[in-house]
Protein backbone atom coordinates (compact mmCIF):
# COMPACT_ATOMS: atom_id res chain seq x y z
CA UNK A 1 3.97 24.46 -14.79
CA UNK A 2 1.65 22.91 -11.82
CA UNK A 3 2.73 24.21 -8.55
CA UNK A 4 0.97 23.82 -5.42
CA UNK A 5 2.15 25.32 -2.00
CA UNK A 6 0.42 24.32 0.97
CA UNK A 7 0.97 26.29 4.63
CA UNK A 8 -0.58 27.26 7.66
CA UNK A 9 0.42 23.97 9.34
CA UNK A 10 1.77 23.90 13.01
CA UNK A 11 1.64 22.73 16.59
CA UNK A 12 -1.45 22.80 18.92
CA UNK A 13 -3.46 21.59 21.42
CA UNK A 14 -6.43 18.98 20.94
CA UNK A 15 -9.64 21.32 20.52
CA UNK A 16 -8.17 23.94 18.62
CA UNK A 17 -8.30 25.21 15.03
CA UNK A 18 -6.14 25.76 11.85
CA UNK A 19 -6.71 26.93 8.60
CA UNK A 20 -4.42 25.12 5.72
CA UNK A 21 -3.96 27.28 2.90
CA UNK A 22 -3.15 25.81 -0.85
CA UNK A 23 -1.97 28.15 -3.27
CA UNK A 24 -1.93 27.03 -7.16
CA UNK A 25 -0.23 28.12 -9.66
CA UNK A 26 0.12 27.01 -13.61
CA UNK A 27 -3.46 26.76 -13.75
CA UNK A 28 -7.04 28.14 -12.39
CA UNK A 29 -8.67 26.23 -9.37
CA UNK A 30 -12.23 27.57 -10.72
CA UNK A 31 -11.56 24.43 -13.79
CA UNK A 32 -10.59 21.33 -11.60
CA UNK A 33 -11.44 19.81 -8.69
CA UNK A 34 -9.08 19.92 -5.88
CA UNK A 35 -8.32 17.71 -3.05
CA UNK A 36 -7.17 17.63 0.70
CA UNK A 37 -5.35 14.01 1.35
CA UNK A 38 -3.22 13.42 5.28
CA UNK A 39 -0.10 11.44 5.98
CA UNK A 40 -0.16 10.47 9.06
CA UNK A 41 3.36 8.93 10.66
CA UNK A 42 3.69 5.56 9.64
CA UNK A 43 0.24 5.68 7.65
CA UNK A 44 -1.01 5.77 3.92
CA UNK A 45 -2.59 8.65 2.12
CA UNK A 46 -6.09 9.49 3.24
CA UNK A 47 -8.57 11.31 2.06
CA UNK A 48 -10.17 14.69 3.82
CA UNK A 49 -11.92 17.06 1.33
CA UNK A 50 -12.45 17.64 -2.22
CA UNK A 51 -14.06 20.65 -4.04
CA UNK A 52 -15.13 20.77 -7.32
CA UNK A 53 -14.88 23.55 -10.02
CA UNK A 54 -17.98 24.75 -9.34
CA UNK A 55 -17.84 24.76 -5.38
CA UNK A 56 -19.39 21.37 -4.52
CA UNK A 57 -17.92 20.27 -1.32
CA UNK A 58 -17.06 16.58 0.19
CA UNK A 59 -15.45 15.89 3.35
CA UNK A 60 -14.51 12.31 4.42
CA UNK A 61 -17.69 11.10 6.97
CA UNK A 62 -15.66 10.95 10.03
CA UNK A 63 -14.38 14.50 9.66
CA UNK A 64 -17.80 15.96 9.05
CA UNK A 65 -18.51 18.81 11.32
CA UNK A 66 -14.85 19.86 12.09
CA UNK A 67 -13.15 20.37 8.42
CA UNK A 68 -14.41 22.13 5.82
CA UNK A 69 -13.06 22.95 2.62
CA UNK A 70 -13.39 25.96 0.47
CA UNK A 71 -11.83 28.09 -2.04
CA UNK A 72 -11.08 31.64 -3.37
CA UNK A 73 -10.78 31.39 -7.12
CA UNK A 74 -9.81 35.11 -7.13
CA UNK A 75 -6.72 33.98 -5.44
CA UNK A 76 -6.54 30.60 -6.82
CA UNK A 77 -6.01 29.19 -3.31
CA UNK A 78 -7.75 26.22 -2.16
CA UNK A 79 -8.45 26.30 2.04
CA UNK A 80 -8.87 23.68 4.69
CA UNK A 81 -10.39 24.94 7.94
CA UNK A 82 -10.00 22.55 10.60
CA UNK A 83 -11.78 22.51 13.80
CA UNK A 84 -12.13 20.73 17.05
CA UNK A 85 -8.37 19.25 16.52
CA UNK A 86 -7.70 15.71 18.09
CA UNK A 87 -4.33 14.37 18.29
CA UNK A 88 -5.19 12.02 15.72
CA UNK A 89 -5.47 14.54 13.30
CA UNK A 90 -1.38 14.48 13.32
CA UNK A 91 -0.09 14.44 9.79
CA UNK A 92 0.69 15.78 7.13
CA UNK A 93 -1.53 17.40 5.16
CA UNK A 94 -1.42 18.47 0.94
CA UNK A 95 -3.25 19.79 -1.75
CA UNK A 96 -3.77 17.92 -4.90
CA UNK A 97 -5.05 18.52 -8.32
CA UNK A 98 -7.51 16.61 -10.12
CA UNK A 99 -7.90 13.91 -8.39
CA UNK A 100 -7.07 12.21 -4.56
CA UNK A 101 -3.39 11.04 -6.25
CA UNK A 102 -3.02 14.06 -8.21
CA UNK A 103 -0.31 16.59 -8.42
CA UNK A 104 0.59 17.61 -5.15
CA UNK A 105 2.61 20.01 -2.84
CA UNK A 106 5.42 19.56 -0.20
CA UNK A 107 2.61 19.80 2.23
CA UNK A 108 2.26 21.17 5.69
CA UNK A 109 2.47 19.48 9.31
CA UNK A 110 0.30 19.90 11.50
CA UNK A 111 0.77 18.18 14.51
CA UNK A 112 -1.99 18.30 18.04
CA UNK A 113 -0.42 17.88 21.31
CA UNK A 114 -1.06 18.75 24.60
């Protein structure tokens, strides 16, 4: 059974960092590609990140330089390190499998105020 948990959400201020944390289970994240996709409030899915099985990175263009994505297949747990936070980075953020509308968590707010 495909079960993704996503955490390390929470309140801060613009210019800080987070690190999201996706942990898998019911399969290995070394034989699919996974994905980072936001909610923000009142908004459709976007995408942020997607890595594939063999470590190949993409992050959307206008979050280049501040996110990053990466992965620990000994721990099958997918990561999203996010720098630089702006208050439109407010949402909420999941892990999916295979593909952008894949299988996903319950995600994790994160939400920048000052």
């Amino acid at each position: 059974q495909v079960q993704l948990v996503e955490s390390g959400g929470g309140t801060v201020q613009p210019g800080d960092s987070l690190r999201l944390s996706c942990a898998a289970s019911g399969f290995r994240t070394n034989n699919y590609w996974m994905f980072w996709v936001r909610q923000a409030p009142g908004k459709g899915f976007e995408w942020v990140a997607q890595i594939s099985p063999a470590g190949r990175t993409d992050v959307a263009r206008s979050l280049e330089g501040r996110f990053t994505i990466s992965k620990d297949n000994t721990k099958n747990t997918v990561y999203l390190q996010m720098n630089s936070l702006k208050s439109e980075d407010t949402a909420v953020y999941y892990c999916t499998k295979d593909s952008r509308d894949g299988p996903r968590g319950q995600g994790t707010q994160v939400t920048v105020s000052s």
